[in-house]
Protein backbone atom coordinates (compact mmCIF):
# COMPACT_ATOMS: atom_id res chain seq x y z
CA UNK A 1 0.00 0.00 0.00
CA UNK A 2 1.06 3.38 -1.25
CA UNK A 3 0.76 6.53 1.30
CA UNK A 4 1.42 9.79 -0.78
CA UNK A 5 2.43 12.78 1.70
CA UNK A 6 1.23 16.35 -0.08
CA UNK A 7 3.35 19.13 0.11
CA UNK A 8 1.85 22.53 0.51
CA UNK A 9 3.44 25.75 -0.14
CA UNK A 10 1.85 28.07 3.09
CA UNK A 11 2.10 31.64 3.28
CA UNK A 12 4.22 32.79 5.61
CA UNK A 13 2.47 35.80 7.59
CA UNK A 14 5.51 38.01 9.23
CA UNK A 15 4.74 41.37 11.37
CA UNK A 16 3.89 44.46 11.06
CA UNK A 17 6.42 46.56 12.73
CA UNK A 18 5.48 49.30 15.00
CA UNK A 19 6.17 52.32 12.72
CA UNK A 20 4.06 50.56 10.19
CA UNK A 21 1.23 49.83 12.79
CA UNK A 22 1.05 53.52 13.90
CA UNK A 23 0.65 54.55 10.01
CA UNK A 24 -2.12 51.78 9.82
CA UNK A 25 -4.16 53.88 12.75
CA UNK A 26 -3.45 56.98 10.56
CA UNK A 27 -5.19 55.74 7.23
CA UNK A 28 -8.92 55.03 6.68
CA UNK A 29 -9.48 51.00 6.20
CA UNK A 30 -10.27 51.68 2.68
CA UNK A 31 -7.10 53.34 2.18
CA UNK A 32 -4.99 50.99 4.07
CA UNK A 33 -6.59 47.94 2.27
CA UNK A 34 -5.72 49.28 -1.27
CA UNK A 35 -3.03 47.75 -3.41
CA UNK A 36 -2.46 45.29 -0.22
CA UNK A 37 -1.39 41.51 -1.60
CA UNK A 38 -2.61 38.59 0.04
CA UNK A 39 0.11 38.49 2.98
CA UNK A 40 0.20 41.85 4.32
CA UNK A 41 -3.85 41.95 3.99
CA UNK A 42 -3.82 38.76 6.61
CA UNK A 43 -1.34 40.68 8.92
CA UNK A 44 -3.74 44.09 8.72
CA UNK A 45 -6.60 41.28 9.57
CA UNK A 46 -4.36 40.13 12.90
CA UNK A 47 -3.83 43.54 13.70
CA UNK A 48 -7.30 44.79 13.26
CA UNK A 49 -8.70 41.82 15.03
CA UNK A 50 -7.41 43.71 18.43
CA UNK A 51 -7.19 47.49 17.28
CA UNK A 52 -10.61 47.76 14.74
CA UNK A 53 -13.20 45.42 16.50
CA UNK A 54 -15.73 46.62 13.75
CA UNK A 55 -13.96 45.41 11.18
CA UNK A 56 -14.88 41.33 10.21
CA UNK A 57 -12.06 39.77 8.42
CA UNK A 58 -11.84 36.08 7.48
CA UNK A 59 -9.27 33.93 4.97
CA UNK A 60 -11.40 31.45 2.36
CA UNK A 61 -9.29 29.06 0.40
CA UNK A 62 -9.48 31.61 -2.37
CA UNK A 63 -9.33 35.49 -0.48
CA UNK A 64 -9.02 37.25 2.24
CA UNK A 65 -12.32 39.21 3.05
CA UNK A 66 -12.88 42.38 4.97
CA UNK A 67 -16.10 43.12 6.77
CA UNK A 68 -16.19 47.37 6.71
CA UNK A 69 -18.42 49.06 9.30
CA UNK A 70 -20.18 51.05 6.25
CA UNK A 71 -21.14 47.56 5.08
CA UNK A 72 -18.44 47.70 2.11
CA UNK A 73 -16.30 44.47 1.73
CA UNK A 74 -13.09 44.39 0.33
CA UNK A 75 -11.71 40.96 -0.94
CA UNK A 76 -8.08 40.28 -1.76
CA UNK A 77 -7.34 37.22 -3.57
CA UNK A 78 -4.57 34.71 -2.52
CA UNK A 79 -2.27 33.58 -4.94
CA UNK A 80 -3.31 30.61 -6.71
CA UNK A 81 -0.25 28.45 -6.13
CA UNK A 82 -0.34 29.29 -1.85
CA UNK A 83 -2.73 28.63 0.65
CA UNK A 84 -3.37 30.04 4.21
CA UNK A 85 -3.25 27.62 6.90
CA UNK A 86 -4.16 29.12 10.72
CA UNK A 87 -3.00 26.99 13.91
CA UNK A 88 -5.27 27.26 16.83
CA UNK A 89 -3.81 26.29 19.88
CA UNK A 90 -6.02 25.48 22.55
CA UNK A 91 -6.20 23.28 25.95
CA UNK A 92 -10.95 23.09 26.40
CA UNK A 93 -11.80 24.50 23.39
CA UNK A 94 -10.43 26.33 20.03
CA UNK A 95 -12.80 29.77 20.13
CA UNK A 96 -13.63 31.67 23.65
């Protein structure tokens, strides 16, 4: 019996460093989101997820999508030859 192991090229999702952060609170969301590739639209997501609570975001196997307060969304496509894979570690439960 064969087992075949996949290989899967994952984005890597770095950070945003502080000087960049404080320019992220200076710029509307629509403004901040524009031109953004996949990558540094997940890291705005992580960021947001703390700093703009109104703000939805969410990765599909094809985008990531943005939830804006004025009930805009804003989807930015992931590349088609990378995927997004998120870790939850958890000891209960995975979501509070």
């Amino acid at each position: 019996m064969a087992v075949g192991i996949g290989l899967f090229t994952l984005l890597w999702i770095g950070s945003i460093s502080p000087a960049h952060a404080q320019w992220l609170e200076k710029e509307s969301p629509e403004a901040t989101l524009e031109g953004l590739n996949a990558v540094h639209a997940i890291e705005v997501a992580n960021l947001w997820k703390w700093s703009k609570k109104e703000i939805r975001s969410s990765v599909t196997p094809r985008e990531v999508v943005f939830k804006l307060p004025n009930r805009k969304v804003k989807r930015i496509p992931l590349p088609e030859d990378k995927m997004y894979v998120a870790v939850a570690p958890y000891i209960n439960k995975t979501h509070t």
